[in-house]
Protein backbone atom coordinates (compact mmCIF):
# COMPACT_ATOMS: atom_id res chain seq x y z
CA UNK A 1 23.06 -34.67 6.98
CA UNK A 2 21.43 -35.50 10.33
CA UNK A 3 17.43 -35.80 8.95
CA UNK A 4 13.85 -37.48 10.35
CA UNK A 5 11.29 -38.05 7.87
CA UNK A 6 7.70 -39.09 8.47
CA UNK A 7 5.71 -41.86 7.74
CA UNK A 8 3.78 -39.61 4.76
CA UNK A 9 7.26 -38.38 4.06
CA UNK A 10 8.55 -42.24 3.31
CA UNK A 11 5.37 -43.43 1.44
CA UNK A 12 6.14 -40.29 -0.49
CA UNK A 13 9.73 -41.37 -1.82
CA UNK A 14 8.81 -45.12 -1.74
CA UNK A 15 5.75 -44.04 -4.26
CA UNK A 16 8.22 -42.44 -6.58
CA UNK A 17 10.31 -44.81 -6.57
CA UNK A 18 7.99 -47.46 -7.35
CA UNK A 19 6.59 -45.21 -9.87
CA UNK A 20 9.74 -43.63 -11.13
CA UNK A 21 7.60 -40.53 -12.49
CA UNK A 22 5.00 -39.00 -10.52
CA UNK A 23 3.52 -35.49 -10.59
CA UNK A 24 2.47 -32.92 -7.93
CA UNK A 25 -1.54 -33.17 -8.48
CA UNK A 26 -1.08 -37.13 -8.56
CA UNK A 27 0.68 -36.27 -5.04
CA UNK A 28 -2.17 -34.23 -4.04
CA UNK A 29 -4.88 -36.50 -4.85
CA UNK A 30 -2.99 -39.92 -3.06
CA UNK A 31 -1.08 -38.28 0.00
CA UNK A 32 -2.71 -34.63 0.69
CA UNK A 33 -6.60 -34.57 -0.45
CA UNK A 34 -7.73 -34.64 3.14
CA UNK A 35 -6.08 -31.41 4.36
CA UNK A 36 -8.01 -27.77 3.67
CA UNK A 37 -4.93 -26.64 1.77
CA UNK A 38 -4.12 -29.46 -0.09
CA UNK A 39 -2.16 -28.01 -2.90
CA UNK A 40 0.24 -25.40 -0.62
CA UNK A 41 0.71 -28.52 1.75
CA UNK A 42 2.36 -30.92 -1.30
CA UNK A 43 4.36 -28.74 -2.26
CA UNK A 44 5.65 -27.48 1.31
CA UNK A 45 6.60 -30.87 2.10
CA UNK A 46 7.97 -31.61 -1.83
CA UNK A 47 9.97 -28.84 -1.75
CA UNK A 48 11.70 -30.01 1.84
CA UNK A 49 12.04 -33.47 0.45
CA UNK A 50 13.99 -32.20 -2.51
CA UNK A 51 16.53 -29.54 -0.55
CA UNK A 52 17.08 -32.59 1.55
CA UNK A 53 17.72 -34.70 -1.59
CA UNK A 54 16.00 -37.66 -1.23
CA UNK A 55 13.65 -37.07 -4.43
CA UNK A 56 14.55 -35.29 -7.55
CA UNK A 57 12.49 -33.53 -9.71
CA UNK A 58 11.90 -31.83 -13.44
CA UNK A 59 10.51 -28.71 -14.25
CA UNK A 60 10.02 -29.61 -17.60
CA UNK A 61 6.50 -30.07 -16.97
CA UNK A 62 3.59 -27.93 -15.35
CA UNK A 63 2.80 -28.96 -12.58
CA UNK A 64 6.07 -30.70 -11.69
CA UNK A 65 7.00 -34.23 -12.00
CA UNK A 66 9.42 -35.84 -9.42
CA UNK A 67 11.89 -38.26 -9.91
CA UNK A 68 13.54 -40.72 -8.01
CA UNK A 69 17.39 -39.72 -6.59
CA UNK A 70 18.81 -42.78 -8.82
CA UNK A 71 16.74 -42.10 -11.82
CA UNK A 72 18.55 -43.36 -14.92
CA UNK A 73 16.36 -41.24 -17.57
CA UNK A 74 17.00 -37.92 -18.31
CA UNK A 75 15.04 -34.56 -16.91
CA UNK A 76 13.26 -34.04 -20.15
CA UNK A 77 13.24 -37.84 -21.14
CA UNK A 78 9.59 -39.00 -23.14
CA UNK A 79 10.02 -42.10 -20.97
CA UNK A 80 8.90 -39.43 -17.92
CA UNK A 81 5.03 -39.07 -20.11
CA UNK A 82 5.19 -43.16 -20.24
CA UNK A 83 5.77 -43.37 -16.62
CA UNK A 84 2.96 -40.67 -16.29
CA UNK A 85 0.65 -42.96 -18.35
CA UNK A 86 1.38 -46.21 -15.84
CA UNK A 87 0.63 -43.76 -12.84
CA UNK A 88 -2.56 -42.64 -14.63
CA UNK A 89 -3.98 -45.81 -14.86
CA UNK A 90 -3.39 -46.89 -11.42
CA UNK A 91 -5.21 -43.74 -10.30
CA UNK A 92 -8.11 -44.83 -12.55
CA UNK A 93 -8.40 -48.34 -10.40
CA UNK A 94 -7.61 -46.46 -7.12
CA UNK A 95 -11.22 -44.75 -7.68
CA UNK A 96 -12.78 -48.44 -7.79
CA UNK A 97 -10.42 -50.30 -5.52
CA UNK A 98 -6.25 -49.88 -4.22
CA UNK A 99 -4.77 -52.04 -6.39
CA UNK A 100 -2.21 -54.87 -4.50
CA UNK A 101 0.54 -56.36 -5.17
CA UNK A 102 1.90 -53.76 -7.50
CA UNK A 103 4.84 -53.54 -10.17
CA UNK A 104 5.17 -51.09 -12.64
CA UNK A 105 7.40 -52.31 -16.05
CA UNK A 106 6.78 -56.12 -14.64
CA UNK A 107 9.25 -58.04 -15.52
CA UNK A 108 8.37 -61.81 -14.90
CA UNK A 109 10.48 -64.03 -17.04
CA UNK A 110 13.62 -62.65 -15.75
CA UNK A 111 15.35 -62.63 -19.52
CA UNK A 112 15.66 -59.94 -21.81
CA UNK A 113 13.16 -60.83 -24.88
CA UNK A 114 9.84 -62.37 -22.24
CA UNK A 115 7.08 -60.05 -21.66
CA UNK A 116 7.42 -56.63 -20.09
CA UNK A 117 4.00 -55.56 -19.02
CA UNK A 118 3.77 -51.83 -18.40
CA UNK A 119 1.93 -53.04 -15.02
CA UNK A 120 1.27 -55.77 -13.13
CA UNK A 121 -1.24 -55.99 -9.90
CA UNK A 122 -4.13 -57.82 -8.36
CA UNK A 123 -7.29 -55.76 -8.75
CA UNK A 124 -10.44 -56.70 -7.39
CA UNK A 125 -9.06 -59.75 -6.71
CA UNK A 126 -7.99 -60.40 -10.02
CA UNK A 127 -4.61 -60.47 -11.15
CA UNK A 128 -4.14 -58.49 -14.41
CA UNK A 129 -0.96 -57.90 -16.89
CA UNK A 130 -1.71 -54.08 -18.43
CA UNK A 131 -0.10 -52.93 -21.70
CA UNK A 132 -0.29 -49.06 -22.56
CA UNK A 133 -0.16 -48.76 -25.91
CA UNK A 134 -0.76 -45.33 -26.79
CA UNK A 135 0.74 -45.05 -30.43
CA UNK A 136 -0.94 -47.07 -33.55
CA UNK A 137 0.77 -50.80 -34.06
CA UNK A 138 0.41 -53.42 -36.79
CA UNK A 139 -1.74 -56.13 -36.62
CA UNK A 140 1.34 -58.50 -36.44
CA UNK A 141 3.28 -56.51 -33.96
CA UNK A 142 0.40 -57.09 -31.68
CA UNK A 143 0.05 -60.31 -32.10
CA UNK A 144 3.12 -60.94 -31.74
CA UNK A 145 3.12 -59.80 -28.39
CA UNK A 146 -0.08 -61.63 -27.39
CA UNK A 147 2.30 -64.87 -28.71
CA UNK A 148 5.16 -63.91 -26.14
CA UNK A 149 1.99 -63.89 -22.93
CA UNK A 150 1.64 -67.47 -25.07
CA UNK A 151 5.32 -68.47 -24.73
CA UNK A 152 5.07 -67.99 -21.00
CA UNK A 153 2.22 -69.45 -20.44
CA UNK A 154 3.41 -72.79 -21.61
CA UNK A 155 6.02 -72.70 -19.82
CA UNK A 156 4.68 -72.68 -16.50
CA UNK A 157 6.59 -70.81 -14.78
CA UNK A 158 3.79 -67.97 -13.86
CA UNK A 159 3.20 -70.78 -11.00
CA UNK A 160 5.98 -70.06 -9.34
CA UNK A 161 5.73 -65.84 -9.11
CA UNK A 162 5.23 -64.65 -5.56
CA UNK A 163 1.99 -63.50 -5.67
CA UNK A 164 0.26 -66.89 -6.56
CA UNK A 165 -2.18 -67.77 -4.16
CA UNK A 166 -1.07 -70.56 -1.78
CA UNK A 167 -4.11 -72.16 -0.63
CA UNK A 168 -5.94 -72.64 -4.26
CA UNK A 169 -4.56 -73.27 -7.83
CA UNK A 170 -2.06 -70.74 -9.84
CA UNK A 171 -3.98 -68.15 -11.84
CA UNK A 172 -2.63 -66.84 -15.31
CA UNK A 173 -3.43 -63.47 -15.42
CA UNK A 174 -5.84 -61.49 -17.93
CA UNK A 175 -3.77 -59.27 -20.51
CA UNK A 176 -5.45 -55.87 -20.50
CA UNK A 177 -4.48 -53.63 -23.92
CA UNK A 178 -5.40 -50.04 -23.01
CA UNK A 179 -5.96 -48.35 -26.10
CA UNK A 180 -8.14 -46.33 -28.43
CA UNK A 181 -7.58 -48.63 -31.25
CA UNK A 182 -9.00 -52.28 -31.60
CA UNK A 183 -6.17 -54.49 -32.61
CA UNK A 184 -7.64 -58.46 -34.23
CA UNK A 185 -5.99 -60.13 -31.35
CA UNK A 186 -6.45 -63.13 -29.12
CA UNK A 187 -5.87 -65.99 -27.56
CA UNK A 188 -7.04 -69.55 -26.55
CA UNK A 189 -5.49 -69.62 -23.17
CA UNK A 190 -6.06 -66.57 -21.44
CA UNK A 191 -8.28 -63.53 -21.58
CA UNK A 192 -7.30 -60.73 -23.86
CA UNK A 193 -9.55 -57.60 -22.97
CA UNK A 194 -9.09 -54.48 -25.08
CA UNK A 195 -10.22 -51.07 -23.73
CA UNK A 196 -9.72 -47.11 -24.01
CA UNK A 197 -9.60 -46.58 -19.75
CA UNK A 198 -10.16 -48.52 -16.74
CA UNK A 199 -13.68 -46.87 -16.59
CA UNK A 200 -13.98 -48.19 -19.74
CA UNK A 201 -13.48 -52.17 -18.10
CA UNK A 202 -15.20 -50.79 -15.58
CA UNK A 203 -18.18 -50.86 -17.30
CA UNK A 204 -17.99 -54.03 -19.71
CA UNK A 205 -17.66 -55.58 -16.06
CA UNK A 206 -21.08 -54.22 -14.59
CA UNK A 207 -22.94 -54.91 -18.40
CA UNK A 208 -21.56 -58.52 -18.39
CA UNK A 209 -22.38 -58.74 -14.59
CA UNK A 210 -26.07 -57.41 -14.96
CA UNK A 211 -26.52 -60.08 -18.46
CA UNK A 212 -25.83 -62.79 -15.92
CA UNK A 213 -27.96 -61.79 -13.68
CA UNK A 214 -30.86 -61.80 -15.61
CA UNK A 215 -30.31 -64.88 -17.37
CA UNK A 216 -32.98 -67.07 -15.51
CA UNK A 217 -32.61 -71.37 -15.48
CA UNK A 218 -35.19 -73.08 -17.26
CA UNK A 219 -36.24 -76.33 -15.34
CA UNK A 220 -37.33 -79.46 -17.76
CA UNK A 221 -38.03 -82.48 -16.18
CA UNK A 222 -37.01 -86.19 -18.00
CA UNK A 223 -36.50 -89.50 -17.33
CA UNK A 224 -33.15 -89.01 -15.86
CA UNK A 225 -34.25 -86.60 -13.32
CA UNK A 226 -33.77 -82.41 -13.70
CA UNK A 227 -32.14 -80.76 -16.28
CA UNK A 228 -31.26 -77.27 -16.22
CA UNK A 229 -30.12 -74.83 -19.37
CA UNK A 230 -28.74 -71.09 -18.47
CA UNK A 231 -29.59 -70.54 -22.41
């Protein structure tokens, strides 16, 4: 079949397939909110993409939820509502700032056991590892998976990932936990920062921002010149 597709049209697929779940009002809001008929426009163009069968999709849900063409899970799959949760989140930081460097289900060890972050990006100029956890865990299950971030981070080889700066030193990103429950968890290497919602770290930021700024240096003079204490 003898086919042109636009540049929307492209970004569209290349979305899903980054995305591997994505549903028509997520559509709406990232590719068609600037149109007057945003809603009959999505779907116009969805439903060309998928007669031309370069998208799939599952009416399983309301509204629907498109697919990649090569999608290995199944039409009424529960790993279609985890994909749905990764989108979500990225939507949440797309109303602060377009997240960069992007890759859902991360992979970054290359070996079956490592960590498998439900996202990875750079956000606000900050690169961040995101786990989803939207069922209740043990304590030690958690941990344990805080000591896997550990593993890797001894071993160094988070220098080497492509989206390491090149003019300054490596950065090991912050683990973000998004969920409603708060798990005992930590570590002395890198930052562990539980929340319910990126609005939710969205606002620790701006508290812990505005404490700093009113913390005010107090000046005492001595023998060995100035002194100054942030306390």
């Amino acid at each position: 079949m003898s086919f042109r597709l636009s540049q929307r049209d492209k970004d569209i697929i290349a979305f899903i397939n980054q995305f591997r779940a994505v549903d028509r009002d997520s559509l709406v809001d990232l590719f068609f909110k600037q149109l007057k008929s945003p809603v009959n426009a999505c779907n116009s163009v969805m439903v060309r993409l998928y007669r031309l069968g370069v998208i799939e999709r599952t009416q399983q849900y309301s509204p629907t939820v498109y697919l990649p063409v090569d999608a290995k899970i199944k039409k009424n799959s529960q790993k279609i509502l985890h994909f749905l949760s990764i989108l979500d989140v990225y939507k949440q930081m797309c109303t602060y700032s377009t997240p960069k460097h992007v890759i859902v289900e991360d992979k970054p060890t290359g070996r079956k056991g490592g960590i498998e972050p439900d996202l990875f990006c750079i956000f606000k100029g900050s690169p961040f590892w995101i786990e989803i956890q939207r069922n209740q865990y043990s304590e030690q299950k958690m941990q344990a998976k805080i000591n896997l971030y550990e593993e890797f981070f001894f071993s160094n080889e988070w220098k080497a990932l492509h989206w390491q700066p090149k003019d300054r030193s490596s950065i090991f990103p912050s683990v973000i936990l998004i969920t409603p429950i708060r798990y005992a968890v930590s570590s002395d290497h890198f930052r562990v920062i539980q929340v319910g919602s990126i609005p939710e770290l969205m606002e620790k930021s701006k508290s812990n921002n505005n404490q700093q700024r009113k913390v005010k240096p107090v000046i005492h003079s001595s023998s060995n010149g100035v002194k100054v204490n942030l306390t």
